[in-house]
Protein backbone atom coordinates (compact mmCIF):
# COMPACT_ATOMS: atom_id res chain seq x y z
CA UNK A 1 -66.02 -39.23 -15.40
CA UNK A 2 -68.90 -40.29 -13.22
CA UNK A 3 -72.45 -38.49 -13.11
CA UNK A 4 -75.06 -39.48 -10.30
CA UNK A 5 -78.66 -38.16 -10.73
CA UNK A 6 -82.13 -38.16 -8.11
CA UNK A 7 -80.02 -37.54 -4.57
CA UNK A 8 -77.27 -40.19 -5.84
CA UNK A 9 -78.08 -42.97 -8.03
CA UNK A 10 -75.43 -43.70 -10.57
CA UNK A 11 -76.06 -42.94 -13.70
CA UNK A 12 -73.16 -43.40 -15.64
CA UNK A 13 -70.44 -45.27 -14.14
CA UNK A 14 -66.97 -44.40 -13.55
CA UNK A 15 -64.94 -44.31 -16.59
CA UNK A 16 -61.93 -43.16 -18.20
CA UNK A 17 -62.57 -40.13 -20.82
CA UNK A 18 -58.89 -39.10 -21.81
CA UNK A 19 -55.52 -37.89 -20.70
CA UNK A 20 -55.01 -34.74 -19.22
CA UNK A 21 -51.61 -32.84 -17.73
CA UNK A 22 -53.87 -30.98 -15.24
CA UNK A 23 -54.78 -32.52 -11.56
CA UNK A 24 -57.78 -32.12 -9.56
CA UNK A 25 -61.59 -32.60 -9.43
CA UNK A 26 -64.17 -30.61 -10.98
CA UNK A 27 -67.59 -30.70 -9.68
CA UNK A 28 -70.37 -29.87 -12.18
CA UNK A 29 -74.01 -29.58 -10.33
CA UNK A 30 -77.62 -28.75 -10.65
CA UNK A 31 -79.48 -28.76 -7.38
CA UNK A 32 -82.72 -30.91 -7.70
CA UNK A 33 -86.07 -28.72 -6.79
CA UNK A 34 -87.46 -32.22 -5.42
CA UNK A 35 -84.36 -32.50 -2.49
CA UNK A 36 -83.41 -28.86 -2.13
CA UNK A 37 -85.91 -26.13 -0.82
CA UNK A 38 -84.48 -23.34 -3.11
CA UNK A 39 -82.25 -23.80 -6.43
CA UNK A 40 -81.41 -19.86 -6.46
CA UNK A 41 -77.58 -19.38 -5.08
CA UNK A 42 -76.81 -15.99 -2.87
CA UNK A 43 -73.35 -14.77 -4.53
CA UNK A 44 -73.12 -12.78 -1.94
CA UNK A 45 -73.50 -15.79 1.10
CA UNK A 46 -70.55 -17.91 -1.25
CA UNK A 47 -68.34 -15.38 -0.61
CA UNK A 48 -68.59 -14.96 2.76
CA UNK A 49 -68.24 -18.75 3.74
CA UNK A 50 -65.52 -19.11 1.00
CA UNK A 51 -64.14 -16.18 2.80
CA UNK A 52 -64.66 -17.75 6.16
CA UNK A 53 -62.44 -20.78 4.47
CA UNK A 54 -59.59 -19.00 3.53
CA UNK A 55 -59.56 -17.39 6.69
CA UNK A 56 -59.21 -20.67 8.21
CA UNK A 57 -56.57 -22.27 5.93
CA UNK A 58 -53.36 -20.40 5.82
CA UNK A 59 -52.18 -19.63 2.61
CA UNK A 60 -55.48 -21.47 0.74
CA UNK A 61 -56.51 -19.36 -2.35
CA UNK A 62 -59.66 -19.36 -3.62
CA UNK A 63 -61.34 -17.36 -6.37
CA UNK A 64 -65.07 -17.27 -7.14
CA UNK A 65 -66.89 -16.50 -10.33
CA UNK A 66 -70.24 -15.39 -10.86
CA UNK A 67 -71.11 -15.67 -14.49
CA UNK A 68 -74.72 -14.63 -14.21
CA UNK A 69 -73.60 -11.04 -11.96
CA UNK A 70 -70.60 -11.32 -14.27
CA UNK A 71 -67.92 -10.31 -10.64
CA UNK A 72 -65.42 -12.24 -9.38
CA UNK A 73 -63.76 -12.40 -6.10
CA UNK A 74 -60.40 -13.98 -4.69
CA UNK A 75 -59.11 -14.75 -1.34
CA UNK A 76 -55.83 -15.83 0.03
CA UNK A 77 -54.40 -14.95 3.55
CA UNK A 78 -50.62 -16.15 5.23
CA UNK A 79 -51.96 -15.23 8.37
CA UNK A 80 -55.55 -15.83 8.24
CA UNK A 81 -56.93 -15.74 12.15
CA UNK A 82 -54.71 -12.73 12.75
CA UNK A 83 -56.29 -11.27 9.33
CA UNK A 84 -59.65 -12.55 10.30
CA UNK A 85 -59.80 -10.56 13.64
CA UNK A 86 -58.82 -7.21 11.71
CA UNK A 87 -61.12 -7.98 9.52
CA UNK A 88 -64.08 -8.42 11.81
CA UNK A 89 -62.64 -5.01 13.93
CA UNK A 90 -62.57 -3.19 10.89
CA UNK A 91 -64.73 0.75 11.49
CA UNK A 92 -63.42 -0.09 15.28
CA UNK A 93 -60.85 1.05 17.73
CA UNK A 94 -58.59 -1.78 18.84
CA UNK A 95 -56.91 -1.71 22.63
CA UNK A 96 -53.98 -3.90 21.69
CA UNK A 97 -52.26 -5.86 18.74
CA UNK A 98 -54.08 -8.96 17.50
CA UNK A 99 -53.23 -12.15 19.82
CA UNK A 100 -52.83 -15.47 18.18
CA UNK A 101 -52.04 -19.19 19.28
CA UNK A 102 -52.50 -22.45 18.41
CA UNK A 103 -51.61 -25.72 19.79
CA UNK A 104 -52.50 -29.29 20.06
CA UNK A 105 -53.91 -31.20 22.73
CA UNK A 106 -54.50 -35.01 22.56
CA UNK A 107 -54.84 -34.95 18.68
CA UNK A 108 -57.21 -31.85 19.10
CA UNK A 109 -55.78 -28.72 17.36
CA UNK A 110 -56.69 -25.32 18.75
CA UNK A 111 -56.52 -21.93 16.69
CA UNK A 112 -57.08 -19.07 18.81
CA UNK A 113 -57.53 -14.59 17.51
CA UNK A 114 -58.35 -12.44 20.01
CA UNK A 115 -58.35 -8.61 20.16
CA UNK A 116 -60.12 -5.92 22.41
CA UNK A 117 -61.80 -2.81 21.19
CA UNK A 118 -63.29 0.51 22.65
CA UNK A 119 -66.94 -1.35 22.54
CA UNK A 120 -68.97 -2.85 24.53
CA UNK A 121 -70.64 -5.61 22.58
CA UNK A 122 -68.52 -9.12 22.43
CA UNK A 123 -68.47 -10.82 19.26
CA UNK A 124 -66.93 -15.04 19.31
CA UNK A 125 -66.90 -16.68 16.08
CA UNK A 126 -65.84 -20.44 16.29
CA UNK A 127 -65.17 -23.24 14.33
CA UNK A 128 -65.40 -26.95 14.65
CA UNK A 129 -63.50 -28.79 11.25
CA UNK A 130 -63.91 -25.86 9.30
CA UNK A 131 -67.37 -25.90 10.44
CA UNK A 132 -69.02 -22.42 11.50
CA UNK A 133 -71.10 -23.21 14.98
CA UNK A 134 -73.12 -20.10 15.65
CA UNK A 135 -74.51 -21.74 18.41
CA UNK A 136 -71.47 -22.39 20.21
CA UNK A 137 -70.61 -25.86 22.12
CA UNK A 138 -68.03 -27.05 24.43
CA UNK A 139 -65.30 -25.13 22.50
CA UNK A 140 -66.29 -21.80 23.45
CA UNK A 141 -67.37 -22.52 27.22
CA UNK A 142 -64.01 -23.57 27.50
CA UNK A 143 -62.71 -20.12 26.41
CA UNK A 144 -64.68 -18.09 28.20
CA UNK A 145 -63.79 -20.27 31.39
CA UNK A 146 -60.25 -19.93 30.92
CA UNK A 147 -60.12 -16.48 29.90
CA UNK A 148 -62.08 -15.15 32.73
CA UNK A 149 -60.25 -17.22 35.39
CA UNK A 150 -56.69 -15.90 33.69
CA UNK A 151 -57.65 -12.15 33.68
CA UNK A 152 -58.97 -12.53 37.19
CA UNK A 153 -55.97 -14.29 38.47
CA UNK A 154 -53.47 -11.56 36.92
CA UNK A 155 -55.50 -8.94 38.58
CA UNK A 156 -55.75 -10.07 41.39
CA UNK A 157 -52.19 -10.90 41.57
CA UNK A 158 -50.81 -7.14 40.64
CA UNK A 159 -52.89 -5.13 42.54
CA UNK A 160 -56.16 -4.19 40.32
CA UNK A 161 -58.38 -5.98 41.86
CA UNK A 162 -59.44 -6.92 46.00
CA UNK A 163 -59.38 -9.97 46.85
CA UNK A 164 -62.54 -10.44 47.41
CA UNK A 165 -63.81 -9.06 44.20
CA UNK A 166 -63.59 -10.71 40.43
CA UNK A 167 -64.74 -9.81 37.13
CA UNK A 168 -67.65 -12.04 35.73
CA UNK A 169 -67.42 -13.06 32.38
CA UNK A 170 -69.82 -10.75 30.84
CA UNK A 171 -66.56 -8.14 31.89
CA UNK A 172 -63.82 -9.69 30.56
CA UNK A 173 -65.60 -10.42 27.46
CA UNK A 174 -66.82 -6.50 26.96
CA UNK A 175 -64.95 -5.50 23.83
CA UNK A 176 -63.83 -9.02 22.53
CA UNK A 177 -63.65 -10.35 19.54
CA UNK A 178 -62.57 -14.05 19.31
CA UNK A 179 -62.08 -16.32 16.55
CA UNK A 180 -61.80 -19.90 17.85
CA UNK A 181 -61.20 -22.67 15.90
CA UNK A 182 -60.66 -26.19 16.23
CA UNK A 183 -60.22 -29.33 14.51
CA UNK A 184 -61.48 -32.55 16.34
CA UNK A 185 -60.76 -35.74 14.79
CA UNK A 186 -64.05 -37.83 13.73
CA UNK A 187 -63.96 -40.50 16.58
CA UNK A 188 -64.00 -37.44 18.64
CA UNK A 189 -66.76 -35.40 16.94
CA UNK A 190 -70.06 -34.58 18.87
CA UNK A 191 -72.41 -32.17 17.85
CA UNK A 192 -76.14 -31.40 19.17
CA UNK A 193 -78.51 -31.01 16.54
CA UNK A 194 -78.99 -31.88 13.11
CA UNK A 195 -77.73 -28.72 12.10
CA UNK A 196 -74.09 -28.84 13.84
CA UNK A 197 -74.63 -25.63 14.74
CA UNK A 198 -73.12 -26.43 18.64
CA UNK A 199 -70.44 -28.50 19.13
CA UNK A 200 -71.36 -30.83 22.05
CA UNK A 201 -67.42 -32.68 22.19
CA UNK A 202 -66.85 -32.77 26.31
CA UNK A 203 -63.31 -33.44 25.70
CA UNK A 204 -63.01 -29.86 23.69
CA UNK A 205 -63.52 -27.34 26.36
CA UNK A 206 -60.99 -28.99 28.80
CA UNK A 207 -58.59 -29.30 26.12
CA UNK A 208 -59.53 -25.26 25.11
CA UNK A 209 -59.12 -24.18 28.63
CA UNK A 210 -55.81 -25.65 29.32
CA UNK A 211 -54.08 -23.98 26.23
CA UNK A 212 -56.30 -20.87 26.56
CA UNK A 213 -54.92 -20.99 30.09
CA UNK A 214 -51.10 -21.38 29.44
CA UNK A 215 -51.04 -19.13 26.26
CA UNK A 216 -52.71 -16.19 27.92
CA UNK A 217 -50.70 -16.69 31.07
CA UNK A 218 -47.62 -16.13 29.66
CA UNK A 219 -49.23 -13.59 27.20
CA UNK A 220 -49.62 -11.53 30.53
């Protein structure tokens, strides 16, 4: 047992209280008014990061419980970036089954969901550690470069396109949805910001576009 108090300071040391046939941690917290800018927790913004986790992390289950709305909810998915795309296609019309790959690159590991739809709006999610970057980064230029070079290549190549035309990237994206994730050892890790909300890792979009590049090739 250990208990810190104002934004870390010990106050009570590490100790032993008993013996116990369980394992884990439990983490008991009150968020301090002075540090935090609001003590009042969404229920419903837990669930959909803790949803976003399990997602992430194959066969991780986790179960939230909120005493105060008294509701509970539990997650757990085998497949979760094939799952995830379904999930975020869900009220639309898909074009195709759900596309999945993941590889690693120079100690770089690369998660990739993809699916098209009937619609016209694009919608990337991606990842960084687990991370949610709504601003993007380094990760997703590299899969937009590589898919837009692939499908242009393949078109080319059988006849759908001249050869003096191509698709920009705004077409090939029309109807996407993409979830990519990666996880970037912490020698590695760059972000821009405070917030990590873009990944700014130069290494990551090469290492993206080359397995974007030979997964959707011979995908095609």
């Amino acid at each position: 047992y250990i208990r810190f108090s104002n934004g870390g300071h010990v106050e009570v040391p590490l100790k032993k209280i008993g013996t116990s046939t369980r394992t884990g941690t439990t983490v008991t917290f009150k968020p301090d008014k002075t540090i935090f800018e609001t003590t009042v927790f969404n229920y419903s913004t837990i669930c959909e990061r803790m949803q976003e986790c399990a997602f992430l992390i194959n066969g991780l289950t986790i179960e939230i419980v909120g005493e105060i709305e008294n509701r509970s909810e539990k997650y757990c998915y085998e497949n979760g970036i094939h799952a995830f795309c379904e999930y975020l296609n869900e009220g639309k019309t898909p074009l195709h089954k759900v596309l999945c790959f993941d590889a690693v690159k120079d100690k770089v590991n690369v998660s990739i969901g993809m699916q098209y739809t009937d619609g016209y709006s694009e919608n990337i999610v991606s990842f960084v550690n687990n991370v949610k970057t709504p601003d993007g980064g380094t990760h997703e230029v590299g899969f937009k470069t590589a898919i837009t070079k692939v499908l242009n290549d393949y078109a080319k190549t059988n006849g759908y396109l001249k050869k003096d035309k191509s698709f920009d990237g705004s077409d090939v994206r029309e109807g996407l949805t993409a979830i990519i994730s990666v996880q970037i050892p912490e020698d590695l890790l760059q972000f821009e910001g405070q917030t990590k909300a873009k990944l700014g890792t130069p290494v990551a979009r090469t290492i993206v576009e080359a397995i974007v590049t030979e997964k959707l090739k011979f995908f095609l």
